[in-house]
Protein backbone atom coordinates (compact mmCIF):
# COMPACT_ATOMS: atom_id res chain seq x y z
CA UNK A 1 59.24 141.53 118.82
CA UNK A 2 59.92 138.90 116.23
CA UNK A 3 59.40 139.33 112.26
CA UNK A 4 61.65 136.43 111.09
CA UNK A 5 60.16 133.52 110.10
CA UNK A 6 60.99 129.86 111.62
CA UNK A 7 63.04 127.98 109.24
CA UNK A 8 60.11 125.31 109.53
CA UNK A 9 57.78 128.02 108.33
CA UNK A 10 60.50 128.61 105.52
CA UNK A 11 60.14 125.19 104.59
CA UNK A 12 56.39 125.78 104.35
CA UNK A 13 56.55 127.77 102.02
CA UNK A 14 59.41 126.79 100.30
CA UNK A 15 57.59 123.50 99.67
CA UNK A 16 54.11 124.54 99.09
CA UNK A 17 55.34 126.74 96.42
CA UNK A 18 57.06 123.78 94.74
CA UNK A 19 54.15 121.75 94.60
CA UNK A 20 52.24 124.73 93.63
CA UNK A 21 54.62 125.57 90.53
CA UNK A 22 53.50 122.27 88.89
CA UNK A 23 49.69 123.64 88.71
CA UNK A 24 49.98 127.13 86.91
CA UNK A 25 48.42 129.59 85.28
CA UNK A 26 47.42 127.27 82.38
CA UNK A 27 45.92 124.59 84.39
CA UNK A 28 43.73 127.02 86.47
CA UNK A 29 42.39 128.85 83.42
CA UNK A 30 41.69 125.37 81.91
CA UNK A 31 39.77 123.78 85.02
CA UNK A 32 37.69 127.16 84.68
CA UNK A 33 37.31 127.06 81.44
CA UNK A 34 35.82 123.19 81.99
CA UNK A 35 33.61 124.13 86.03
CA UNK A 36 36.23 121.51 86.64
CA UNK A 37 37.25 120.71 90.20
CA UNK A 38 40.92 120.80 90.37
CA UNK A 39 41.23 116.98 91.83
CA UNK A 40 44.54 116.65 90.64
CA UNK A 41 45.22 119.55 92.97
CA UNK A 42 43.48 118.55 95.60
CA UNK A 43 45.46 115.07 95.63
CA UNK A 44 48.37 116.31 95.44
CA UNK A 45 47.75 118.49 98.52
CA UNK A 46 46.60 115.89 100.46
CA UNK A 47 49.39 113.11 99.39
CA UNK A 48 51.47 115.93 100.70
CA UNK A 49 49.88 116.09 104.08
CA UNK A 50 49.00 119.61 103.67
CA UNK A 51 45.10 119.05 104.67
CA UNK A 52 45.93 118.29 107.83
CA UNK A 53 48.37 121.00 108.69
CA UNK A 54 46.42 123.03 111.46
CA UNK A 55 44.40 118.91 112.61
CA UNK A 56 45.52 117.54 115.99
CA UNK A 57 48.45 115.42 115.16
CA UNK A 58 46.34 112.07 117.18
CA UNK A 59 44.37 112.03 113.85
CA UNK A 60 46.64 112.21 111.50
CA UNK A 61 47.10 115.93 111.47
CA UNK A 62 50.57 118.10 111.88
CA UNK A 63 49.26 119.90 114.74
CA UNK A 64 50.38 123.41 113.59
CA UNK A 65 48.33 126.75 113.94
CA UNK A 66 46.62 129.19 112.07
CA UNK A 67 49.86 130.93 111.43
CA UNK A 68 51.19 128.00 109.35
CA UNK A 69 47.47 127.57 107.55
CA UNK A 70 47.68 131.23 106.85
CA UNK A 71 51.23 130.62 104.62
CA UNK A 72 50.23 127.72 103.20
CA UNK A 73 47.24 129.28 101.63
CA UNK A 74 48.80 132.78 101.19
CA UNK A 75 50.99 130.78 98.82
CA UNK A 76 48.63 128.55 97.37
CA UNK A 77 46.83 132.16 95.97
CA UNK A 78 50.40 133.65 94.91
CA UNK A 79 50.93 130.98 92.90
CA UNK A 80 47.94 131.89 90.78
CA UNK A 81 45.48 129.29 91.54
CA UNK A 82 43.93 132.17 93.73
CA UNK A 83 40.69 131.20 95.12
CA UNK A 84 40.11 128.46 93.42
CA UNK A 85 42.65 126.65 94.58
CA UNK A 86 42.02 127.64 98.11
CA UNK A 87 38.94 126.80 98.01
CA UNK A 88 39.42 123.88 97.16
CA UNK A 89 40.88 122.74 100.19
CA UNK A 90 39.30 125.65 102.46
CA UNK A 91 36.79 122.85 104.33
CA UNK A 92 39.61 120.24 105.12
CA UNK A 93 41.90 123.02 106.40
CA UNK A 94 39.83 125.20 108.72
CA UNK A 95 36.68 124.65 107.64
CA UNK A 96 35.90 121.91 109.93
CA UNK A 97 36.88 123.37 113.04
CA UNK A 98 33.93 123.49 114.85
CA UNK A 99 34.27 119.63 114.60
CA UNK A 100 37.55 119.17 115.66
CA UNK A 101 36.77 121.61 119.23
CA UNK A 102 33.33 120.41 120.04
CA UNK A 103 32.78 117.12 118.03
CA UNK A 104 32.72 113.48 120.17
CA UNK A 105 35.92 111.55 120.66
CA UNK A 106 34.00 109.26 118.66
CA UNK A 107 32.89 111.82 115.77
CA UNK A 108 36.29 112.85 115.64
CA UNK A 109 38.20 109.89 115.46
CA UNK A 110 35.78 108.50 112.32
CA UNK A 111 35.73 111.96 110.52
CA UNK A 112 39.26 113.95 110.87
CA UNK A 113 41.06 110.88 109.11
CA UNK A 114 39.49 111.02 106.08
CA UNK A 115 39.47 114.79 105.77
CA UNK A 116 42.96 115.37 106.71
CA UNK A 117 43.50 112.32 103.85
CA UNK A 118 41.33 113.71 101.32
CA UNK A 119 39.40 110.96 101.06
CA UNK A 120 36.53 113.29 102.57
CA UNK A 121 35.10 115.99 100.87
CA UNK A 122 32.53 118.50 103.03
CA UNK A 123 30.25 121.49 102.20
CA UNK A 124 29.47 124.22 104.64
CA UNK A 125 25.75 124.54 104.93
CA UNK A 126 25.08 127.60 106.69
CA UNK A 127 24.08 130.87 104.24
CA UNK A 128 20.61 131.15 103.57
CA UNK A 129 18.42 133.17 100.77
CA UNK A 130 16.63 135.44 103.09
CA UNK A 131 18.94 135.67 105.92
CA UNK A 132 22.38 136.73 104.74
CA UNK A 133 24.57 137.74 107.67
CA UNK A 134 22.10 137.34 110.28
CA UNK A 135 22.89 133.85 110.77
CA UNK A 136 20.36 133.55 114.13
CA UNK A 137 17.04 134.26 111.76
CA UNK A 138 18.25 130.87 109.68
CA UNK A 139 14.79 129.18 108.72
CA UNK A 140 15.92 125.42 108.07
CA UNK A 141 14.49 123.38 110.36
CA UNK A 142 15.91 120.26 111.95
CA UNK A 143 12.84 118.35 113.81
CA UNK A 144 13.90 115.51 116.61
CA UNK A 145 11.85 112.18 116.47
CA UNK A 146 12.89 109.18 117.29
CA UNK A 147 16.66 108.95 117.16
CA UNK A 148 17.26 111.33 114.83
CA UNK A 149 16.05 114.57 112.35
CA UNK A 150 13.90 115.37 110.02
CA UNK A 151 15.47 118.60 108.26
CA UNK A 152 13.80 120.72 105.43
CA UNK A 153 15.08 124.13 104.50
CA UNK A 154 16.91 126.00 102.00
CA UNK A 155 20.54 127.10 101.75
CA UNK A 156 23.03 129.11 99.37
CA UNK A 157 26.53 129.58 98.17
CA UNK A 158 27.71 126.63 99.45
CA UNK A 159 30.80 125.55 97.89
CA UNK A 160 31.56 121.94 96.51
CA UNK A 161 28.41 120.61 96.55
CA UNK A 162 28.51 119.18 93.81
CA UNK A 163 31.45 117.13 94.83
CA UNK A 164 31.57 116.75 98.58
CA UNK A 165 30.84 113.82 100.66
CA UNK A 166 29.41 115.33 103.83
CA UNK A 167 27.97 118.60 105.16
CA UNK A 168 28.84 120.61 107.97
CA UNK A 169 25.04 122.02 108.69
CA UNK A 170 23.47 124.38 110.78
CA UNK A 171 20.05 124.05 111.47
CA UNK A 172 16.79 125.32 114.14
CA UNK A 173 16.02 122.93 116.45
CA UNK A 174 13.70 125.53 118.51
CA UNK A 175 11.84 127.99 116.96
CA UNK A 176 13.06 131.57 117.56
CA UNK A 177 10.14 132.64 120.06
CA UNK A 178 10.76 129.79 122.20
CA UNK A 179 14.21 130.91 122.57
CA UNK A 180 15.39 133.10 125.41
CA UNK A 181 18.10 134.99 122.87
CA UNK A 182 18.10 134.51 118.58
CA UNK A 183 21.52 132.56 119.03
CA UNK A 184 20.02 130.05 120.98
CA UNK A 185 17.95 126.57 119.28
CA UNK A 186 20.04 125.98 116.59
CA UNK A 187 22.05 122.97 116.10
CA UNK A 188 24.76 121.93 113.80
CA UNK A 189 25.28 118.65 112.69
CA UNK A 190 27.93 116.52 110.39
CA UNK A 191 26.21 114.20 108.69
CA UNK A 192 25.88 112.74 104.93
CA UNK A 193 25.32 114.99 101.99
CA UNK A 194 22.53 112.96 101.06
CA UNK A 195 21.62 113.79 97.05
CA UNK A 196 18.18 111.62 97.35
CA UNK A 197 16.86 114.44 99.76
CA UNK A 198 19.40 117.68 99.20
CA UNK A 199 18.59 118.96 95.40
CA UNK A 200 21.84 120.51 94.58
CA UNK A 201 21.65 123.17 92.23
CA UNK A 202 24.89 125.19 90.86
CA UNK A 203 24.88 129.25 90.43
CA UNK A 204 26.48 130.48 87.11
CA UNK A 205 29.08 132.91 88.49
CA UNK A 206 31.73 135.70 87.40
CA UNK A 207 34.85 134.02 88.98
CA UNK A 208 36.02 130.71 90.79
CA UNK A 209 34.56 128.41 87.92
CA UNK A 210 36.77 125.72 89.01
CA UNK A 211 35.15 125.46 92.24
CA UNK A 212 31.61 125.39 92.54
CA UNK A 213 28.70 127.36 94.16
CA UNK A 214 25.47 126.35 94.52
CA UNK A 215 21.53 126.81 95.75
CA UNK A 216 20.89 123.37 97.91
CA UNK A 217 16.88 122.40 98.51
CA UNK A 218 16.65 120.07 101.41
CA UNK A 219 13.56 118.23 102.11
CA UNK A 220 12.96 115.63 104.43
CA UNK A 221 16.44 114.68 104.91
CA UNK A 222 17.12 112.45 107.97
CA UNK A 223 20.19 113.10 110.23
CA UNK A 224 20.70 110.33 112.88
CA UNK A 225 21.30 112.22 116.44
CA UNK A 226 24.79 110.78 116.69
CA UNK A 227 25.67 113.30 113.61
CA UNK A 228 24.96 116.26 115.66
CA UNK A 229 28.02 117.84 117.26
CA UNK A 230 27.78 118.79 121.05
CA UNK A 231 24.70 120.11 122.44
CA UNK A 232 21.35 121.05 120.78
CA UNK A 233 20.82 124.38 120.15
CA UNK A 234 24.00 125.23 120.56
CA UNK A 235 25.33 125.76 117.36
CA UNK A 236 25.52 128.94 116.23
CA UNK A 237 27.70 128.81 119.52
CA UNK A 238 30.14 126.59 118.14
CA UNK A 239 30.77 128.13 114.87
CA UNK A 240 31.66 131.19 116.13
CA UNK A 241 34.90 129.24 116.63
CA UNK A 242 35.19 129.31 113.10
CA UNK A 243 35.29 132.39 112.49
CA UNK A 244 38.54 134.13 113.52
CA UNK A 245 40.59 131.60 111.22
CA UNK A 246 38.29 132.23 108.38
CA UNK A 247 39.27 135.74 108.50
CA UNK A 248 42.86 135.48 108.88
CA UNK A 249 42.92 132.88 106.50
CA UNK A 250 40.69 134.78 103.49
CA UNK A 251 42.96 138.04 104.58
CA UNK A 252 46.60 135.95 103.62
CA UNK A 253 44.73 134.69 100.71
CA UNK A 254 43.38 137.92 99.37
CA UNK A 255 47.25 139.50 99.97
CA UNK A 256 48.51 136.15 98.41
CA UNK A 257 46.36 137.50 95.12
CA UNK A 258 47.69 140.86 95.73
CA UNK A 259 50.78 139.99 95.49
CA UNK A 260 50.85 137.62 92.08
CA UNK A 261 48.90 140.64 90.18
CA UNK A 262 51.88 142.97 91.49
CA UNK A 263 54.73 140.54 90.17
CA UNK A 264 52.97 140.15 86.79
CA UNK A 265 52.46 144.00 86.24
CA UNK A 266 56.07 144.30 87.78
CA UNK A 267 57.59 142.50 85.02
CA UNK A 268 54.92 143.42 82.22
CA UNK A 269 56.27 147.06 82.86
CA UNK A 270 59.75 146.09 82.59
CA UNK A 271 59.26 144.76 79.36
CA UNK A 272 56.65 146.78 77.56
CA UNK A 273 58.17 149.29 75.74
CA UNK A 274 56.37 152.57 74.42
CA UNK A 275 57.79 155.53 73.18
CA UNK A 276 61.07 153.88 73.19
CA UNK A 277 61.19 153.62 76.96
CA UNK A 278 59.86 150.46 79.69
CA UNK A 279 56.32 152.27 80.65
CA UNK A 280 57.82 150.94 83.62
CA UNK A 281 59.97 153.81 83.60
CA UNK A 282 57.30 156.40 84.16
CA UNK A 283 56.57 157.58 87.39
CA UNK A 284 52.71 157.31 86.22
CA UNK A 285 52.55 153.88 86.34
CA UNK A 286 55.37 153.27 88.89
CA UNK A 287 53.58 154.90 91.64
CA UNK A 288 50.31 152.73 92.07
CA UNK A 289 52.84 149.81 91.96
CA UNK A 290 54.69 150.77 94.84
CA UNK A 291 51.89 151.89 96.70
CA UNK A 292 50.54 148.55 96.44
CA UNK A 293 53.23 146.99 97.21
CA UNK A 294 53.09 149.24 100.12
CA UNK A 295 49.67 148.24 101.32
CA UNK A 296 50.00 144.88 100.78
CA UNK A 297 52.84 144.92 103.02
CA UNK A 298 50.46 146.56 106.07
CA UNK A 299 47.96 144.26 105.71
CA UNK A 300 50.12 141.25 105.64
CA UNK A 301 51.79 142.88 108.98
CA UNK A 302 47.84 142.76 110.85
CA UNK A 303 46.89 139.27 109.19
CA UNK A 304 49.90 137.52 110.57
CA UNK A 305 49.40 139.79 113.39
CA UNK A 306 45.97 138.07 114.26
CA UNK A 307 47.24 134.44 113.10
CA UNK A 308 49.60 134.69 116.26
CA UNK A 309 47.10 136.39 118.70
CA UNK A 310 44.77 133.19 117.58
CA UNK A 311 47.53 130.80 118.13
CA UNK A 312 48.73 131.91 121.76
CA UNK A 313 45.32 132.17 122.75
CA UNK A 314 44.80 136.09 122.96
CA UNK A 315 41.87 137.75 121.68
CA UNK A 316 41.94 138.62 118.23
CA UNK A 317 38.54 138.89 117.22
CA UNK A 318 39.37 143.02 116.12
CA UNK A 319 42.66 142.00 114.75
CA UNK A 320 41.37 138.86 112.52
CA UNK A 321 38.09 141.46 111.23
CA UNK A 322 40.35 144.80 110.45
CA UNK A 323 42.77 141.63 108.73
CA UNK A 324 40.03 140.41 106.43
CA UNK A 325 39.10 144.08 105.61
CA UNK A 326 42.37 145.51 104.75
CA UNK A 327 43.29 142.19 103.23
CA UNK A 328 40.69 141.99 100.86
CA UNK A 329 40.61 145.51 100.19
CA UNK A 330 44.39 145.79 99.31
CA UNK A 331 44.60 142.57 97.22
CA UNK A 332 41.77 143.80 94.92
CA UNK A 333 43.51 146.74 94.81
CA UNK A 334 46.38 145.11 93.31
CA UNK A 335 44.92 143.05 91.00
CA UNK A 336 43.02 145.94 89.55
CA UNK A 337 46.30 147.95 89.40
CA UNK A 338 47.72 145.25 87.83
CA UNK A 339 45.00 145.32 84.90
CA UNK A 340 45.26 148.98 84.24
CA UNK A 341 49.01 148.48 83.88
CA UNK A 342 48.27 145.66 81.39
CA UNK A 343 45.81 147.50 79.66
CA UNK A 344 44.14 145.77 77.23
CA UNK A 345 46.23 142.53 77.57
CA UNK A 346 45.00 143.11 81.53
CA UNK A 347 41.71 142.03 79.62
CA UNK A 348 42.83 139.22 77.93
CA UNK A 349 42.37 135.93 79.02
CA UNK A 350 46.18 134.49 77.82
CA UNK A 351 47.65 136.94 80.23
CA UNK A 352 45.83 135.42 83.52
CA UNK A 353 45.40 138.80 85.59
CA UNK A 354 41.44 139.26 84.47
CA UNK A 355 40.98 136.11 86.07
CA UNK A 356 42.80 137.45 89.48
CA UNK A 357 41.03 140.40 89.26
CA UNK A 358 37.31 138.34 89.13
CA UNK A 359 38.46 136.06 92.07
CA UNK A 360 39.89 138.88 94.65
CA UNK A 361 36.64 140.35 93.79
CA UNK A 362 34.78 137.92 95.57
CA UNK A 363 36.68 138.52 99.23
CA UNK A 364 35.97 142.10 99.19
CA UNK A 365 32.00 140.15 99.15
CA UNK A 366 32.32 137.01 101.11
CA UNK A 367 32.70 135.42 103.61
CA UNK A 368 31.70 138.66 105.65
CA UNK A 369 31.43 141.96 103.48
CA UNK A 370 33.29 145.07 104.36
CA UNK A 371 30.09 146.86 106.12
CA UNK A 372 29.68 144.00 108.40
CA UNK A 373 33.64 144.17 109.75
CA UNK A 374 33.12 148.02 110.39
CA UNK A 375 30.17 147.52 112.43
CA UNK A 376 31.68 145.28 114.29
CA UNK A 377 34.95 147.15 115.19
CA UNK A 378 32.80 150.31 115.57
CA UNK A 379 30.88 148.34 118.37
CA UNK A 380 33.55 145.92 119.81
CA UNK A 381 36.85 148.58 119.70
CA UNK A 382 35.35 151.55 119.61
CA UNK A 383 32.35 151.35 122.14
CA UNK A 384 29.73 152.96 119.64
CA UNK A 385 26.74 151.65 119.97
CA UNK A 386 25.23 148.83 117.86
CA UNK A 387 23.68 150.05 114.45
CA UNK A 388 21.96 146.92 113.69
């Protein structure tokens, strides 16, 4: 058994936390003050290569695995950008993956380029109003004519909208009761985020300003058949390949939170002195630090845990879910230790930890809540039956 790191994983982060130290706390609070999209960011991940770090290397990609993805981003969030940052770069990193497994020689060789580049933006259309988790019941419909689609539905919380270039959508081709199972007649495609027939529509929310969220209205949009990837209605199928990385990768990220809150509220207790004494030095507020630390140390054992079960091809589907639980759960833990440490300067904008706090919030929520992973290891580990 093997804890050290490779010294090329060293240099990961070694480097990655360079480039991140030129973007800090200031310029995150600043693009969220503005619902700015951090471009200058962005760029400068991408004219690093880091877009392409877990891409096949034939496309411009550094062929890596989810292991490496997961440290890149894990320090992207320590560095304070927290989820803004990451997800600002979530859909060229792993986001795409479906794609890149089950996309045309052809698709792939036009599309990975530009995404690994940065020249390509994408959106993730798959969350719907009146579906939530239960992906299958999705009610946009994507209707074949001649040589291509007509699609008209309604999706939500799909990040960069307002900015990206294409969409990575999932659509019915077959009506559920033609289907022989729920999973079956839908069919994604990767096609044009076209604005004359997708009314994009941004949602006000508490954290993540910097990156936005938004309510998309398609009607009548036309998606040539060469845009859809693999075979129709299979493609709730193929982003089930999807998942496992997004969980690792949203676990790392959430510790990656977890741990800047801890080293602000670390040094914040050295130097706050009350009562002539570093509150620091009371066992009251020493405690919850440690125990953090603690937790965040467990969690980051599982994530990194699943990242190599994923890369060496073992199941990991338990692993990556109990990852993105703990992850989340720990990291918000932090931050919200961290802000009772502060105390009112926790609450203050100037000191940067209310806005951790508002952006770890949202991976105890999304991409899959908390319920949703227990259900699933209470079927799939356990053997209990299935509550839903």
């Amino acid at each position: 058994m093997q804890f050290d790191w490779t010294s090329e994983q060293d240099d990961i982060r070694r480097e990655v936390r360079a480039l991140c130290a030129r973007f800090g706390d200031a310029y995150w609070l600043e693009q969220e003050r503005r619902h700015e999209f951090p471009e200058e960011f962005y760029r400068a991940m991408a004219e690093g290569g880091w877009l392409g770090i877990a891409m096949p290397e034939e496309y411009g990609g550094s062929g890596m695995g989810i292991t490496e993805a997961a440290l890149l981003l894990q320090e992207v969030a320590a560095s304070g950008g927290c989820m803004a940052a990451c997800s600002s770069i979530h859909m060229n990193i792993f986001g795409v993956n479906p794609l890149v497994v089950h996309g045309s020689e052809a698709q792939k060789r036009e599309h990975l380029p530009g995404i690994i580049n940065g020249e390509t933006k994408v959106a993730f259309g798959v969350t719907e109003p009146d579906v939530g988790l239960d992906t299958t019941r999705l009610k946009t419909r994507a209707v074949k004519e001649n040589g291509h689609y007509r699609v008209n539905g309604h999706k939500i919380w799909i990040s960069t909208a307002q900015v990206a270039h294409k969409i990575l959508l999932l659509a019915r081709t077959t009506p559920i009761e033609e289907t022989e199972r729920p999973a079956d007649g839908i069919s994604l495609f990767f096609t044009d985020l076209n604005r004359e027939a997708i009314d994009v529509r941004e949602i006000e929310k508490a954290g993540r300003a910097a990156v936005d969220s938004n309510e998309l209205f398609i009607e009548d949009l036309i998606i040539p058949e060469a845009d859809r990837i693999g075979e129709e209605g299979r493609g709730f199928h193929y982003i089930l390949d999807g998942f496992n990385p997004e969980r690792i990768l949203t676990a790392a990220e959430a510790i990656g939170m977890g741990k800047v809150a801890l080293d602000r509220a670390t040094r914040y207790a050295k130097e706050r002195i009350v009562f002539g004494r570093p509150i620091g030095q009371n066992q009251a507020v020493q405690h919850p630090l440690a125990r953090c630390w603690a937790d965040l140390e467990a969690a980051n054992l599982l994530t990194f845990k699943a990242a190599w079960l994923y890369d060496n091809g073992h199941p990991c589907g338990a692993e990556a879910n109990a990852a993105k639980l703990l992850g989340a759960e720990m990291g918000f833990k932090a931050t919200d230790q961290a802000m009772q440490t502060l105390g009112g300067m926790g609450y203050a904008k100037e000191f940067h930890v209310e806005r951790y706090w508002r952006e770890s919030k949202l991976l105890r929520i999304a991409p899959v809540s908390p319920e949703m992973i227990l259900c699933y290891i209470a079927e799939k580990v356990l053997g209990l039956p299935r509550s839903y």
